[in-house]
N, C-alpha and C. Protein backbone atom coordinates (compact mmCIF):
# COMPACT_ATOMS: atom_id res chain seq x y z
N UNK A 1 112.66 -98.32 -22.44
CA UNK A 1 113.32 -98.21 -21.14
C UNK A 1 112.79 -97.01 -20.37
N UNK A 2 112.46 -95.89 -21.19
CA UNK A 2 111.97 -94.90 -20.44
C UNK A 2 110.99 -94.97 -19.80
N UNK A 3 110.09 -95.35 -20.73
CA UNK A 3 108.39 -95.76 -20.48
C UNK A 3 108.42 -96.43 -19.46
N UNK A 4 109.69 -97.51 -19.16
CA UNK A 4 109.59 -98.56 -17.63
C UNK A 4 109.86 -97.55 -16.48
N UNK A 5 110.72 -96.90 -16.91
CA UNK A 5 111.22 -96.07 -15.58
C UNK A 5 109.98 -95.09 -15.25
N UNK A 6 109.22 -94.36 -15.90
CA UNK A 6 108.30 -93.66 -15.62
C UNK A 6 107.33 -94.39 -14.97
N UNK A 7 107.22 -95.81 -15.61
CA UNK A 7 105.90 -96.67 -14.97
C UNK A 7 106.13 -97.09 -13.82
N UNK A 8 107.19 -97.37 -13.59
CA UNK A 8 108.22 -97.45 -12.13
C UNK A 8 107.92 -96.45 -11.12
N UNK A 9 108.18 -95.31 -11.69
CA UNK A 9 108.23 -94.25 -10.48
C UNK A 9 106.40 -93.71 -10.23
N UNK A 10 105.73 -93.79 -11.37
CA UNK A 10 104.27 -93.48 -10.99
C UNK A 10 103.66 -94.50 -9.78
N UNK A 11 104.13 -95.87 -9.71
CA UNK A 11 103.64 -96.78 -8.94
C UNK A 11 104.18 -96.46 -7.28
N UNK A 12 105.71 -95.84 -7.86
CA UNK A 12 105.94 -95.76 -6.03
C UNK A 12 104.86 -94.27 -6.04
N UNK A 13 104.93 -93.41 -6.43
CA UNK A 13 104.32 -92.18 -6.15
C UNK A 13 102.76 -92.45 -5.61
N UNK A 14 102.54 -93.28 -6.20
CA UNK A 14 101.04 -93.69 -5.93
C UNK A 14 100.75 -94.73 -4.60
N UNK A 15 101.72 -95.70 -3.93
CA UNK A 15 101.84 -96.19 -3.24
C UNK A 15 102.44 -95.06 -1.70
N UNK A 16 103.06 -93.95 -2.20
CA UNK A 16 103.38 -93.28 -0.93
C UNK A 16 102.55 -92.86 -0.29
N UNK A 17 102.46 -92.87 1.46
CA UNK A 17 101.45 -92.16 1.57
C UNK A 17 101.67 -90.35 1.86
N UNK A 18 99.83 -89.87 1.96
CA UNK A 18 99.99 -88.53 1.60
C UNK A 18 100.55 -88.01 2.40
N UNK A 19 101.02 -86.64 2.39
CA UNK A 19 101.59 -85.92 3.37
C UNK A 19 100.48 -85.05 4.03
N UNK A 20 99.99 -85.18 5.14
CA UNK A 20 99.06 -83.76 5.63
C UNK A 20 99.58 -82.62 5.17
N UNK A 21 97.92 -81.96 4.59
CA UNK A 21 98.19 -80.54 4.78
C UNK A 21 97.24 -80.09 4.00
N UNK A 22 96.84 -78.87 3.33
CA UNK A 22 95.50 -78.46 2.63
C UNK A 22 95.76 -76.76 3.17
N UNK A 23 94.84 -76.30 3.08
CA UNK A 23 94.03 -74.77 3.74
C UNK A 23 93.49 -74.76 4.72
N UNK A 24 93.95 -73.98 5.73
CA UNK A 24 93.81 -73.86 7.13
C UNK A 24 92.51 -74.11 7.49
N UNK A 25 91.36 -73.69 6.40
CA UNK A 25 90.37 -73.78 6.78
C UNK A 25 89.64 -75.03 7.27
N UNK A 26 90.32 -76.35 5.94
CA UNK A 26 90.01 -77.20 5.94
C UNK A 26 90.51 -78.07 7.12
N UNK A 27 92.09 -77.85 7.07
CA UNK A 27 92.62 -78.30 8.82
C UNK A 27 91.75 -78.43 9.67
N UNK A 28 91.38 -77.21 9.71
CA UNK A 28 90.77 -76.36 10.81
C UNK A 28 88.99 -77.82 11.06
N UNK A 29 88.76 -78.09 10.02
CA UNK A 29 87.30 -78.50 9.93
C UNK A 29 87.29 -80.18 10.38
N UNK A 30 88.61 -80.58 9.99
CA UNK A 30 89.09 -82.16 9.79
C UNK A 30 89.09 -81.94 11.35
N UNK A 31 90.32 -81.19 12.15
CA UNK A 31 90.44 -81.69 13.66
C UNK A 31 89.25 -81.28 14.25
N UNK A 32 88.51 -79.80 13.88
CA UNK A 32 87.20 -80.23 14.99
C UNK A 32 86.01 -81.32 14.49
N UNK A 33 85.72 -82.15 13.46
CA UNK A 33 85.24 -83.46 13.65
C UNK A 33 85.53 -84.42 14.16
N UNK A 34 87.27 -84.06 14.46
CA UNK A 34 87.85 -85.36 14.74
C UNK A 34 87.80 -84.97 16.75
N UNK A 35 87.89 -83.74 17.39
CA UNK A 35 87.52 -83.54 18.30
C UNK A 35 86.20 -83.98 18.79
N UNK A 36 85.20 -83.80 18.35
CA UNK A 36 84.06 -84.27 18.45
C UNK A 36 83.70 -85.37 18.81
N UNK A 37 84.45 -86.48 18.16
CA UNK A 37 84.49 -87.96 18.82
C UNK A 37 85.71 -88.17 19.80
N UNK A 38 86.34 -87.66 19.88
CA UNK A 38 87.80 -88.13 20.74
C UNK A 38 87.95 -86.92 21.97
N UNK A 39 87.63 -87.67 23.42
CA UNK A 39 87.78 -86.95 24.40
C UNK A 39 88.78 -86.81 24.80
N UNK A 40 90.39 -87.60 24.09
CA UNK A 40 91.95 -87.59 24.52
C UNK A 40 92.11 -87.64 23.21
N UNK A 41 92.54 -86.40 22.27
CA UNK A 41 93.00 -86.54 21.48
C UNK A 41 94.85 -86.96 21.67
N UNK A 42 94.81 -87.90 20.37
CA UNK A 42 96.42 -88.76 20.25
C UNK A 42 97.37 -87.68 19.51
N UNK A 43 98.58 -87.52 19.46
CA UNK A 43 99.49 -86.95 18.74
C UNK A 43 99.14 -87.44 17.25
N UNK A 44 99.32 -88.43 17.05
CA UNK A 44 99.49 -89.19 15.65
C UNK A 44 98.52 -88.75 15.09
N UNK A 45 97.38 -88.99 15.61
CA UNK A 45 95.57 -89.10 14.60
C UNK A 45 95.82 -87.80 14.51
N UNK A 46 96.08 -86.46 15.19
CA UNK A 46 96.33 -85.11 14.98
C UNK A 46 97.20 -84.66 13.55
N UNK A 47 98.20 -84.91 13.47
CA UNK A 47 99.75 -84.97 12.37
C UNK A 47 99.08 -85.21 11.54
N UNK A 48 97.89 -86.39 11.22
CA UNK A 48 97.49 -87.19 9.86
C UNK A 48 96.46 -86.12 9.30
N UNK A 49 95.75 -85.21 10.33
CA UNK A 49 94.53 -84.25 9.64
C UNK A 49 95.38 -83.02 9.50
N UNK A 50 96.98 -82.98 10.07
CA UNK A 50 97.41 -81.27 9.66
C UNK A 50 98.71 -81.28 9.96
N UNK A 51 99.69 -80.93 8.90
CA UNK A 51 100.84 -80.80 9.57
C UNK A 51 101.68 -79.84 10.78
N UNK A 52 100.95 -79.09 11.05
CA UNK A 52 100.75 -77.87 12.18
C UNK A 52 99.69 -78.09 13.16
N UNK A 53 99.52 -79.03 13.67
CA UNK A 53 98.29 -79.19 14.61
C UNK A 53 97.67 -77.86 15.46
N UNK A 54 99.21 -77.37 15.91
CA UNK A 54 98.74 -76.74 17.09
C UNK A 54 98.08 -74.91 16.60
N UNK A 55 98.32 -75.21 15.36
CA UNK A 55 97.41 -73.03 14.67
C UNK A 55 95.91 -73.85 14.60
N UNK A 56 95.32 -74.85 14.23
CA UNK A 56 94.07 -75.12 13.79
C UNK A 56 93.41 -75.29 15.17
N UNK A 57 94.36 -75.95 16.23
CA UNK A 57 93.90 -76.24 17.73
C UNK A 57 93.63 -74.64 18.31
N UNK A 58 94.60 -73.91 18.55
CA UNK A 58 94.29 -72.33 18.83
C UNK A 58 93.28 -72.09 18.05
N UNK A 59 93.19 -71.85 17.49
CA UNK A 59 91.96 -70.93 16.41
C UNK A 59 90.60 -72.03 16.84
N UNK A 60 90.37 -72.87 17.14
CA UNK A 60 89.05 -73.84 17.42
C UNK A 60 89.09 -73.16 18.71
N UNK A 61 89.93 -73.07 19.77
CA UNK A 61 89.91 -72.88 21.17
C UNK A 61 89.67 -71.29 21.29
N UNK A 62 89.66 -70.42 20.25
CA UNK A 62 89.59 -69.03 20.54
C UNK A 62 87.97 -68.59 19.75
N UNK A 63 87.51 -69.43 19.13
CA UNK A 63 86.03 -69.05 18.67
C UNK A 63 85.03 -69.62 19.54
N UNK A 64 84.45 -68.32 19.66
CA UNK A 64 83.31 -68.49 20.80
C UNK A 64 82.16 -68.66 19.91
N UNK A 65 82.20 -68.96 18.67
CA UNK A 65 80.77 -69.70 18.31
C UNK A 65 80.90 -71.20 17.98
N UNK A 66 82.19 -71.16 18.38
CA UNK A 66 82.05 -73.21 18.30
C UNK A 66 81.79 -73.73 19.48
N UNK A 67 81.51 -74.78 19.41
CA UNK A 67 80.81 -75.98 20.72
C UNK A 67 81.92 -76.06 21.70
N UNK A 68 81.72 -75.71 23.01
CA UNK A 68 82.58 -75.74 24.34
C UNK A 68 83.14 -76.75 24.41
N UNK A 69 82.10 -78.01 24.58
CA UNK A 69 83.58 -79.04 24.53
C UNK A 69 84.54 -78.96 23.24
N UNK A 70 84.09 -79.13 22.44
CA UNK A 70 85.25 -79.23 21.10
C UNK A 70 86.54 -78.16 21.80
N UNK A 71 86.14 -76.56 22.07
CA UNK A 71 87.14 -75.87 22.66
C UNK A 71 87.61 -76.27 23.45
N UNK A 72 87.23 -76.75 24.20
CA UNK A 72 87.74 -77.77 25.39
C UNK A 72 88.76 -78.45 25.30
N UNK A 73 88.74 -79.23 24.61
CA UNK A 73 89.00 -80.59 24.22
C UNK A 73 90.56 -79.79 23.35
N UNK A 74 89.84 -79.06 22.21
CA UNK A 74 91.31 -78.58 21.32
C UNK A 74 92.28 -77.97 22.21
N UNK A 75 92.06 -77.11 23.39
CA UNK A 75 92.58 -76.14 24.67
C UNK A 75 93.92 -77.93 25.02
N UNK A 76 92.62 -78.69 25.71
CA UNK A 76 93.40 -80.24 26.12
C UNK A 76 94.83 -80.30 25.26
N UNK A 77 93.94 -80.56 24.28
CA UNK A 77 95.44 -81.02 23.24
C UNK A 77 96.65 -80.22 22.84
N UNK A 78 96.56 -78.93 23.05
CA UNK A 78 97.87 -78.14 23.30
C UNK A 78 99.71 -78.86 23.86
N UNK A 79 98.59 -79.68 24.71
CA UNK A 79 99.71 -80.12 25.76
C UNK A 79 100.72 -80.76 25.05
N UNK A 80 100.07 -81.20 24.01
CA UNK A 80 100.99 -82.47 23.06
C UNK A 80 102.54 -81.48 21.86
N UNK A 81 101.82 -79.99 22.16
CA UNK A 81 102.62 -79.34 21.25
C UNK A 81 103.75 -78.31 21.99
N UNK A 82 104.67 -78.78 22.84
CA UNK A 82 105.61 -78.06 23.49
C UNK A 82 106.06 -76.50 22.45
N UNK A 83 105.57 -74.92 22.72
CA UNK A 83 106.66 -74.27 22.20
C UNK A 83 105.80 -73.13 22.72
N UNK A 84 106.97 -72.03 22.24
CA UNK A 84 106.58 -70.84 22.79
C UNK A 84 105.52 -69.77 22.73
N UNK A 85 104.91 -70.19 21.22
CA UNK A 85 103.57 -70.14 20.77
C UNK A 85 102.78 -70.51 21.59
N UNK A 86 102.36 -72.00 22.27
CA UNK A 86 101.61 -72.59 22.66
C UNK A 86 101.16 -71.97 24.10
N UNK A 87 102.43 -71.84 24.48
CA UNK A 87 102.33 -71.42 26.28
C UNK A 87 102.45 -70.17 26.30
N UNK A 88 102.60 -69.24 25.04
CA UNK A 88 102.00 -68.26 25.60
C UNK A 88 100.35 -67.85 25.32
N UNK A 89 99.98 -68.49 24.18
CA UNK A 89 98.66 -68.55 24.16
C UNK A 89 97.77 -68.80 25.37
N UNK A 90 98.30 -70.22 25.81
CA UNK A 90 97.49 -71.02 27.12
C UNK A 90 97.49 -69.90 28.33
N UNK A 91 98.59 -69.14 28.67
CA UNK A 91 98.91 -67.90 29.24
C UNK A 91 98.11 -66.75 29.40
N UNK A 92 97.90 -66.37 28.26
CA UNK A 92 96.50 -65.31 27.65
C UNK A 92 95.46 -65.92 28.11
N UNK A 93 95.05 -67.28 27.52
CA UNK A 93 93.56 -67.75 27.76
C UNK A 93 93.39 -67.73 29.35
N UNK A 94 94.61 -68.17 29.75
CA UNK A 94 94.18 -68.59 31.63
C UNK A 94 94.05 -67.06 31.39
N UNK A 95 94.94 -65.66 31.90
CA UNK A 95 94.40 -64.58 32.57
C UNK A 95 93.19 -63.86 31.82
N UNK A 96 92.92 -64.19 30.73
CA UNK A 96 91.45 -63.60 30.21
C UNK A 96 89.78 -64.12 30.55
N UNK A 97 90.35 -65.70 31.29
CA UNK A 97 89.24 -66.53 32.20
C UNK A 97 89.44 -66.82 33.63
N UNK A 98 90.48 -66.29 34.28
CA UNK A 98 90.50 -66.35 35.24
C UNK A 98 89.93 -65.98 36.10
N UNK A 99 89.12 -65.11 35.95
CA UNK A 99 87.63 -64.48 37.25
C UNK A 99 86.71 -64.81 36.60
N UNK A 100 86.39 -65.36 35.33
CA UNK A 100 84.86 -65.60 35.01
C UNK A 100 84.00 -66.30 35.78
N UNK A 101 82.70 -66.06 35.48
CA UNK A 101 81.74 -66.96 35.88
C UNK A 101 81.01 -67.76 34.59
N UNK A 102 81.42 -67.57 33.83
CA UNK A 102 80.81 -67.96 32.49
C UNK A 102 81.31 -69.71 32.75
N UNK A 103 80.23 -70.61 32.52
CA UNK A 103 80.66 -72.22 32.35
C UNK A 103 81.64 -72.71 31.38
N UNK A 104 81.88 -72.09 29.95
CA UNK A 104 82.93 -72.54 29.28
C UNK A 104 83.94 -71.70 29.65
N UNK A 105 83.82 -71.06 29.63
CA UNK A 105 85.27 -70.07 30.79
C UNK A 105 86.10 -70.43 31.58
N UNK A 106 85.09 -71.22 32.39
CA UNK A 106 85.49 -71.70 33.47
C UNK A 106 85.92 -73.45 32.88
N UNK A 107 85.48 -73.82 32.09
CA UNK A 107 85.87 -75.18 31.05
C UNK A 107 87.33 -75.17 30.87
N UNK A 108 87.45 -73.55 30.28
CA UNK A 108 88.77 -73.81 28.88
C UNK A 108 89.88 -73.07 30.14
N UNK A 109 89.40 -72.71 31.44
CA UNK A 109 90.49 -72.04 32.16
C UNK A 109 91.22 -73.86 32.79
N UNK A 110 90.47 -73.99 33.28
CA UNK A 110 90.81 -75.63 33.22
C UNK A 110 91.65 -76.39 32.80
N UNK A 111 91.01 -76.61 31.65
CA UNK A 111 91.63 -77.50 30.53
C UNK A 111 92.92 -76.66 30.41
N UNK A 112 93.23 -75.55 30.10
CA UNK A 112 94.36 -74.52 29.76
C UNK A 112 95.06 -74.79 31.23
N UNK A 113 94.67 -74.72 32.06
CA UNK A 113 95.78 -74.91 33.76
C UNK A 113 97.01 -76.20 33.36
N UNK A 114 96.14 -77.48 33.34
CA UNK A 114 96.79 -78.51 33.05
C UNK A 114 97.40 -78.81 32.44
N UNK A 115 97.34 -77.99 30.42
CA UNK A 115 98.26 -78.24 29.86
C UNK A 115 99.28 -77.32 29.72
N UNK A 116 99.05 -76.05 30.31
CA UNK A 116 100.56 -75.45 30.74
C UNK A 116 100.98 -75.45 32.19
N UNK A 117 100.44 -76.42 32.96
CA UNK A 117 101.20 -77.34 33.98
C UNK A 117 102.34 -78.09 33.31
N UNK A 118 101.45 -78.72 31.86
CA UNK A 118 102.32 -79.81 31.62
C UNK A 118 103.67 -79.44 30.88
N UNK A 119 103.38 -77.93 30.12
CA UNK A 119 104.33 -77.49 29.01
C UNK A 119 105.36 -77.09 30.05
N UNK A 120 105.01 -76.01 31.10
CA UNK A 120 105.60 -75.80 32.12
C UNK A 120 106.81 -74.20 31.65
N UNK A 121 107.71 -74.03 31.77
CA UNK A 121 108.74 -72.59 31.08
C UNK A 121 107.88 -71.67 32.49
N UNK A 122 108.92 -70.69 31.92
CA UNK A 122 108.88 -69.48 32.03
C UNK A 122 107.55 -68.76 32.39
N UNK A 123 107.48 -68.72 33.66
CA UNK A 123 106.10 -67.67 33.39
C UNK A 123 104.59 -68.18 33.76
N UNK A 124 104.78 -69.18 33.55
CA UNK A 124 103.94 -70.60 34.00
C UNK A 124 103.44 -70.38 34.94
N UNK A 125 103.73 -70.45 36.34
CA UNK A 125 103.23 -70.22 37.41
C UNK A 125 102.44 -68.95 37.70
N UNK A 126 103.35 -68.13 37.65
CA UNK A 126 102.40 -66.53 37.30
C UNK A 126 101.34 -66.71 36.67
N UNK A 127 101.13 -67.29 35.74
CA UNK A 127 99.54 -67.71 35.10
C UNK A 127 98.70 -68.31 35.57
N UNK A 128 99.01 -69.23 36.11
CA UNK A 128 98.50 -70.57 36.93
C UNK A 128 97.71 -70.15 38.07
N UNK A 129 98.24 -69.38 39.08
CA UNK A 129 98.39 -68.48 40.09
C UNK A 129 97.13 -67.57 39.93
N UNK A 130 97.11 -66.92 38.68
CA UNK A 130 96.20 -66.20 38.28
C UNK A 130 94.07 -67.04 38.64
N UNK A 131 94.37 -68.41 38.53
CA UNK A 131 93.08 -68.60 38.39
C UNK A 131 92.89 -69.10 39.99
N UNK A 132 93.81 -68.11 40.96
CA UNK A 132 93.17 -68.99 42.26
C UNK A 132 91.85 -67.67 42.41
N UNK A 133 91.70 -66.57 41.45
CA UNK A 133 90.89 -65.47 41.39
C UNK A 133 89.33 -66.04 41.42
N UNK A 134 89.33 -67.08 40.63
CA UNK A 134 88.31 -67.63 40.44
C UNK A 134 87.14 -68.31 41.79
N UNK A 135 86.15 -67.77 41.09
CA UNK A 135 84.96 -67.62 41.82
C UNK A 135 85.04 -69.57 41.99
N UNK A 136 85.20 -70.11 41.17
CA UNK A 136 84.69 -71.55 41.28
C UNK A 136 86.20 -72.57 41.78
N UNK A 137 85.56 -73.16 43.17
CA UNK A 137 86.75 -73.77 43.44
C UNK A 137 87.32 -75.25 42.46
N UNK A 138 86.55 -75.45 41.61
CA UNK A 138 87.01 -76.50 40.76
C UNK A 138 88.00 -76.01 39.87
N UNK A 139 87.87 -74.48 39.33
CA UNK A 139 89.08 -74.01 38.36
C UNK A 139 90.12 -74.00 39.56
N UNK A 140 90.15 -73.08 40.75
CA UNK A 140 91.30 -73.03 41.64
C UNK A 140 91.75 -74.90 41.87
N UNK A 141 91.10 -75.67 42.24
CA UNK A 141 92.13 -77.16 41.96
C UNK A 141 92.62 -77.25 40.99
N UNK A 142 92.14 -76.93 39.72
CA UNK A 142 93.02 -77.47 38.49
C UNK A 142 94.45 -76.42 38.38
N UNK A 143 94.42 -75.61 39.26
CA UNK A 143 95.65 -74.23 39.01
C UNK A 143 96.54 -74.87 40.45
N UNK A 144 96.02 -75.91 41.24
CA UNK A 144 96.96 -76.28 42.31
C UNK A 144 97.60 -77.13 41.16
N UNK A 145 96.99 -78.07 40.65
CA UNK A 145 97.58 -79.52 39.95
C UNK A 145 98.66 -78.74 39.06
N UNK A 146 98.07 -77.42 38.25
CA UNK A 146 98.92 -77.12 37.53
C UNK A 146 100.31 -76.81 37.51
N UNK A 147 100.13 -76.26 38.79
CA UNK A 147 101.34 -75.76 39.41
C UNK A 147 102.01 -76.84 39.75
N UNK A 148 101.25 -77.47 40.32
CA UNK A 148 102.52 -79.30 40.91
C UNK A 148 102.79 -79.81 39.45
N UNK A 149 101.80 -80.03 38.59
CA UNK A 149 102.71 -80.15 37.33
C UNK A 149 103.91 -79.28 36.88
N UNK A 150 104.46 -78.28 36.84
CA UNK A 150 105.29 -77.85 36.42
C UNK A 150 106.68 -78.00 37.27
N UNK A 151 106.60 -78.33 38.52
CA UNK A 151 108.01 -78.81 38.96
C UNK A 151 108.70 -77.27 39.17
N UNK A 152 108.03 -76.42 38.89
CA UNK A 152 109.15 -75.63 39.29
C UNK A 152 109.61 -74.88 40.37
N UNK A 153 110.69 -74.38 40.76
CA UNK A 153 110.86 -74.33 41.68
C UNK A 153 110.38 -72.71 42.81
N UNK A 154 109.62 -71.92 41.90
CA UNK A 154 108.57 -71.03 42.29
C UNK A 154 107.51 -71.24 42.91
N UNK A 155 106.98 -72.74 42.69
CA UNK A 155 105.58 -73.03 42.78
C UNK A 155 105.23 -73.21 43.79
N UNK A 156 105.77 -73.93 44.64
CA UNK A 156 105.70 -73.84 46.58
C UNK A 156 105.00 -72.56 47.10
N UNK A 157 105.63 -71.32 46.42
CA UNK A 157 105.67 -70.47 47.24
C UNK A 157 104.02 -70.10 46.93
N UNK A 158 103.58 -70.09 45.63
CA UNK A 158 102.08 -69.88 44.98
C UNK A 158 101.41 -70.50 45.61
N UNK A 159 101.75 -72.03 46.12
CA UNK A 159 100.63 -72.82 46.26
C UNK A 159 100.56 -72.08 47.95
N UNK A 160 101.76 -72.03 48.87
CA UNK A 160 101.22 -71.61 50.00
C UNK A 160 100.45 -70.08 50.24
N UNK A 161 100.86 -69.48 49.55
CA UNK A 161 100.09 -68.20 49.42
C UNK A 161 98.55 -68.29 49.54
N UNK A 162 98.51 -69.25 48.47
CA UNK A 162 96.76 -69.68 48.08
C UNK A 162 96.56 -70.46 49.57
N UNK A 163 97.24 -71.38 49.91
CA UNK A 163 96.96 -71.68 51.01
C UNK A 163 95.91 -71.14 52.35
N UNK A 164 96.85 -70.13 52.54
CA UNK A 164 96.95 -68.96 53.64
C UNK A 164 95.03 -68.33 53.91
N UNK A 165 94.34 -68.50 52.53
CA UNK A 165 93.80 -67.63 52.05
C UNK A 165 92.66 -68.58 51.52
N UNK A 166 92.48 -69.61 51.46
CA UNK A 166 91.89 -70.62 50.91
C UNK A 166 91.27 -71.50 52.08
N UNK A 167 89.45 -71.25 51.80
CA UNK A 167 88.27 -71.35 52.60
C UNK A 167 87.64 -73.07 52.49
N UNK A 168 88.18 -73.44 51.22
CA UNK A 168 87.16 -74.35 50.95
C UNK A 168 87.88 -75.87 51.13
N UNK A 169 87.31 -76.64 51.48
CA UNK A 169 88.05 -77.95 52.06
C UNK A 169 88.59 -78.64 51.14
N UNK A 170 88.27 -79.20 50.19
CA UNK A 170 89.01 -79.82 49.06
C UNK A 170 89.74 -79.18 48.07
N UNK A 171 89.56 -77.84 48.12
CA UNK A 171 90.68 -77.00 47.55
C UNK A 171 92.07 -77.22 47.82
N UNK A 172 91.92 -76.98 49.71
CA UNK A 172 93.03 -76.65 50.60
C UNK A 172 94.00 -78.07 50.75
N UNK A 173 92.91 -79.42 50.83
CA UNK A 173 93.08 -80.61 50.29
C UNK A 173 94.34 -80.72 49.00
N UNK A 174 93.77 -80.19 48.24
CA UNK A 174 94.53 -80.47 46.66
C UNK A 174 95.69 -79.44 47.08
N UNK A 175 95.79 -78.49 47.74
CA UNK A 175 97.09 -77.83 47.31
C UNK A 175 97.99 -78.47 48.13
N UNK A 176 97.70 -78.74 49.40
CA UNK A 176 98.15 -79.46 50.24
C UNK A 176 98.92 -81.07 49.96
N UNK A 177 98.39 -81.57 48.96
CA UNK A 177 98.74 -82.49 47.87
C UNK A 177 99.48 -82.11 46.93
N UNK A 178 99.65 -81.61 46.15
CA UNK A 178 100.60 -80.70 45.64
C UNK A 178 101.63 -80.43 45.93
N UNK A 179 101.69 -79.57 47.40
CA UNK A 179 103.05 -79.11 47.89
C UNK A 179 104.12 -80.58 48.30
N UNK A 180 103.05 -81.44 48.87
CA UNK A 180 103.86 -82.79 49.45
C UNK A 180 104.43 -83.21 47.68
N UNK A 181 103.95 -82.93 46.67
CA UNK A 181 104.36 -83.79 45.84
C UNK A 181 105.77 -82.96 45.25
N UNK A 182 105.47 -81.97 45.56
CA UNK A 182 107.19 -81.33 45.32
C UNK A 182 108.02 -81.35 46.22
N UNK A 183 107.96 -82.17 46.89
CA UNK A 183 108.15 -82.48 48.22
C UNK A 183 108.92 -81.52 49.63
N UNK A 184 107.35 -80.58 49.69
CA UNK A 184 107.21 -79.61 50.28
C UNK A 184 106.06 -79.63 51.54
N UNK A 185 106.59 -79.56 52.63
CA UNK A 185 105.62 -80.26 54.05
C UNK A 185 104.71 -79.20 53.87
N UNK A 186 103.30 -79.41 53.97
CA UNK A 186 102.47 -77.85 54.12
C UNK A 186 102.50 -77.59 55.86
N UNK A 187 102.12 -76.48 55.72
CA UNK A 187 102.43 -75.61 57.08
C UNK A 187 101.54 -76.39 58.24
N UNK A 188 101.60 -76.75 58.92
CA UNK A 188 100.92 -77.06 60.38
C UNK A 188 99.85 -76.42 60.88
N UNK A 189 98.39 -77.45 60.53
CA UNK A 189 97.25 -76.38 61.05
C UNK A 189 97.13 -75.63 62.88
N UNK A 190 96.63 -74.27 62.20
CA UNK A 190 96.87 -73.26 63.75
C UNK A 190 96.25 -74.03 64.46
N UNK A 191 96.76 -73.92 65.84
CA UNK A 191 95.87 -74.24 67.05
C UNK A 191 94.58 -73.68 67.65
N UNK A 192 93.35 -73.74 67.74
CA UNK A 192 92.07 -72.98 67.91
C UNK A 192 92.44 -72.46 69.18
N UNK A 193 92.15 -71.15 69.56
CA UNK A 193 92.75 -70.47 70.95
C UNK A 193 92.02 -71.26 71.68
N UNK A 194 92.73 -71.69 72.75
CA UNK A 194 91.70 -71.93 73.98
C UNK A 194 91.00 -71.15 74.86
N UNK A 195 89.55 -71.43 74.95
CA UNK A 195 88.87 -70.87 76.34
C UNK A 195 89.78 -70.75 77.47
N UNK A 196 89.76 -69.57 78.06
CA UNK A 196 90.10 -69.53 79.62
C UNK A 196 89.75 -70.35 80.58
N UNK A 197 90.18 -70.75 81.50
CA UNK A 197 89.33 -71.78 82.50
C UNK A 197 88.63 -71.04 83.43
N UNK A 198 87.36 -71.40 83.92
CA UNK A 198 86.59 -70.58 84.63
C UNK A 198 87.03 -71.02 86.40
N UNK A 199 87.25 -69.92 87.44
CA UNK A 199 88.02 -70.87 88.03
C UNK A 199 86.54 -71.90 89.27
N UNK A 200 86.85 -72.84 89.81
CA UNK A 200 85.87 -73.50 90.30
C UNK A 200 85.23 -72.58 91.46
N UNK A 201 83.49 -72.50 91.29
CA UNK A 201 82.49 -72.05 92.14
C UNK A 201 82.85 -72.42 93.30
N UNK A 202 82.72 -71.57 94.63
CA UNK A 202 83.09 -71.90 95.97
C UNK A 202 81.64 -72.06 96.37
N UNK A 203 81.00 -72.75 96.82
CA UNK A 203 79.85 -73.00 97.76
C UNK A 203 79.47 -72.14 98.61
N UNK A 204 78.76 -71.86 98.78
CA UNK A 204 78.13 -70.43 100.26
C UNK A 204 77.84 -71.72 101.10
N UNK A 205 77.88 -73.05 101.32
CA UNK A 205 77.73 -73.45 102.57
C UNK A 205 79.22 -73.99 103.52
C-alpha cells in the first residue's frame, strides 16, 4: 500500500508543471534570448523564464554592454510590471537620458516615456516633462504621449508649457493631440501682427 501511494504521488510530481525560477544570472540570460526574438514581449512567456520578471528586465536595461534593442525592448516591458520599484527606476532612466545625444539614449528615453506613461503614480509627469530637454524631437513626442498616457491631472499644465516653447511642427502637433485627449482645448494660435496700411499715393497731376 505504501509503495502505491509513493508511486502515486511521484507520477503527479512528475506531471506538475515547473515553477520558474533558477539564479538571477540565468533569468537574466533566458529573457534576453527571449527579447531578442520578441519585439512585444507577453506577460505570460515572461513569468515562464522568471518568477520576478521585472529585476532581470532592469538589470538587461541598465548594462551598457548589451545590445540596444534588447535594452530597449526589456525598458518596453516594464510596463507589464506595475510597482514602485519599476517607476521609480523608469524615473532615473528618463532624467539620466533626457538631454542625451547618444542613439540608444535616446532609444531607452523613449521606450521608458511610454511605459511610465502607462504605469503612471506619483511623480510621473515631473519625469516625463524632463525629456522635453531633449535635443531630438522624436524623444520630446514620446514625453507628450507619455504624459497623455498618464491621465493625470498635472499633465495639461506640462504639455502647455512645452507648448509655449516648442519650434517644431509635429512635436507641437502631438502635444496638441494630447491635450484634446484629456480633454483639454489647446490655446488658440497668435495672430501674425499686421502691416500698417500705407496710406494711398496722391498723384502730382
Amino acid at each position: 500500500m505504501r509503495l502505491t501511494c509513493l508511486a502515486i504521488l511521484g507520477c503527479v510530481l512528475a506531471a506538475s508543471p515547473a515553477v520558474p525560477g533558477g539564479k538571477p544570472g540565468e533569468e537574466r540570460s533566458k529573457i534576453a534570448a527571449y527579447l531578442k526574438g520578441h519585439d512585444v514581449p507577453v506577460a505570460a512567456e515572461l513569468g515562464a523564464l522568471s518568477g520576478t520578471p521585472a529585476k532581470p528586465l532592469m538589470a538587461i536595461a541598465e548594462d551598457a554592454a548589451a545590445d540596444g534593442l534588447v535594452r530597449a525592448r526589456a525598458v518596453a516591458a516594464l510596463r507589464l510590471y506595475p510597482s514602485t520599484a519599476t517607476r521609480s527606476f523608469l524615473g532615473k532612466l528618463i532624467e539620466a537620458k533626457a538631454a542625451s545625444s547618444d542613439a540608444t539614449d535616446q532609444l531607452l528615453a523613449r521606450r521608458a516615456a511610454v511605459a511610465l506613461g502607462w504605469l503612471a503614480g506619483a511623480g510621473a509627469c515631473a519625469h516625463l516633462a524632463a525629456l522635453f530637454a531633449s535635443p531630438n524631437p522624436e524623444v520630446r513626442i514620446d514625453a507628450a504621449i507619455g504624459l497623455g498616457l498618464t491621465r493625470a491631472p498635472e499633465a495639461p499644465a506640462f504639455l502647455r508649457k512645452q507648448l509655449a516653447v516648442e519650434t517644431v511642427a509635429h512635436v507641437r502637433d502631438q502635444i496638441e493631440r494630447q491635450l484634446r485627449a484629456l480633454g483639454q482645448a489647446p490655446p488658440a494660435p497668435e495672430e501674425a501682427p499686421r502691416r500698417p496700411e500705407r496710406p494711398p499715393m496722391r498723384s502730382s497731376f
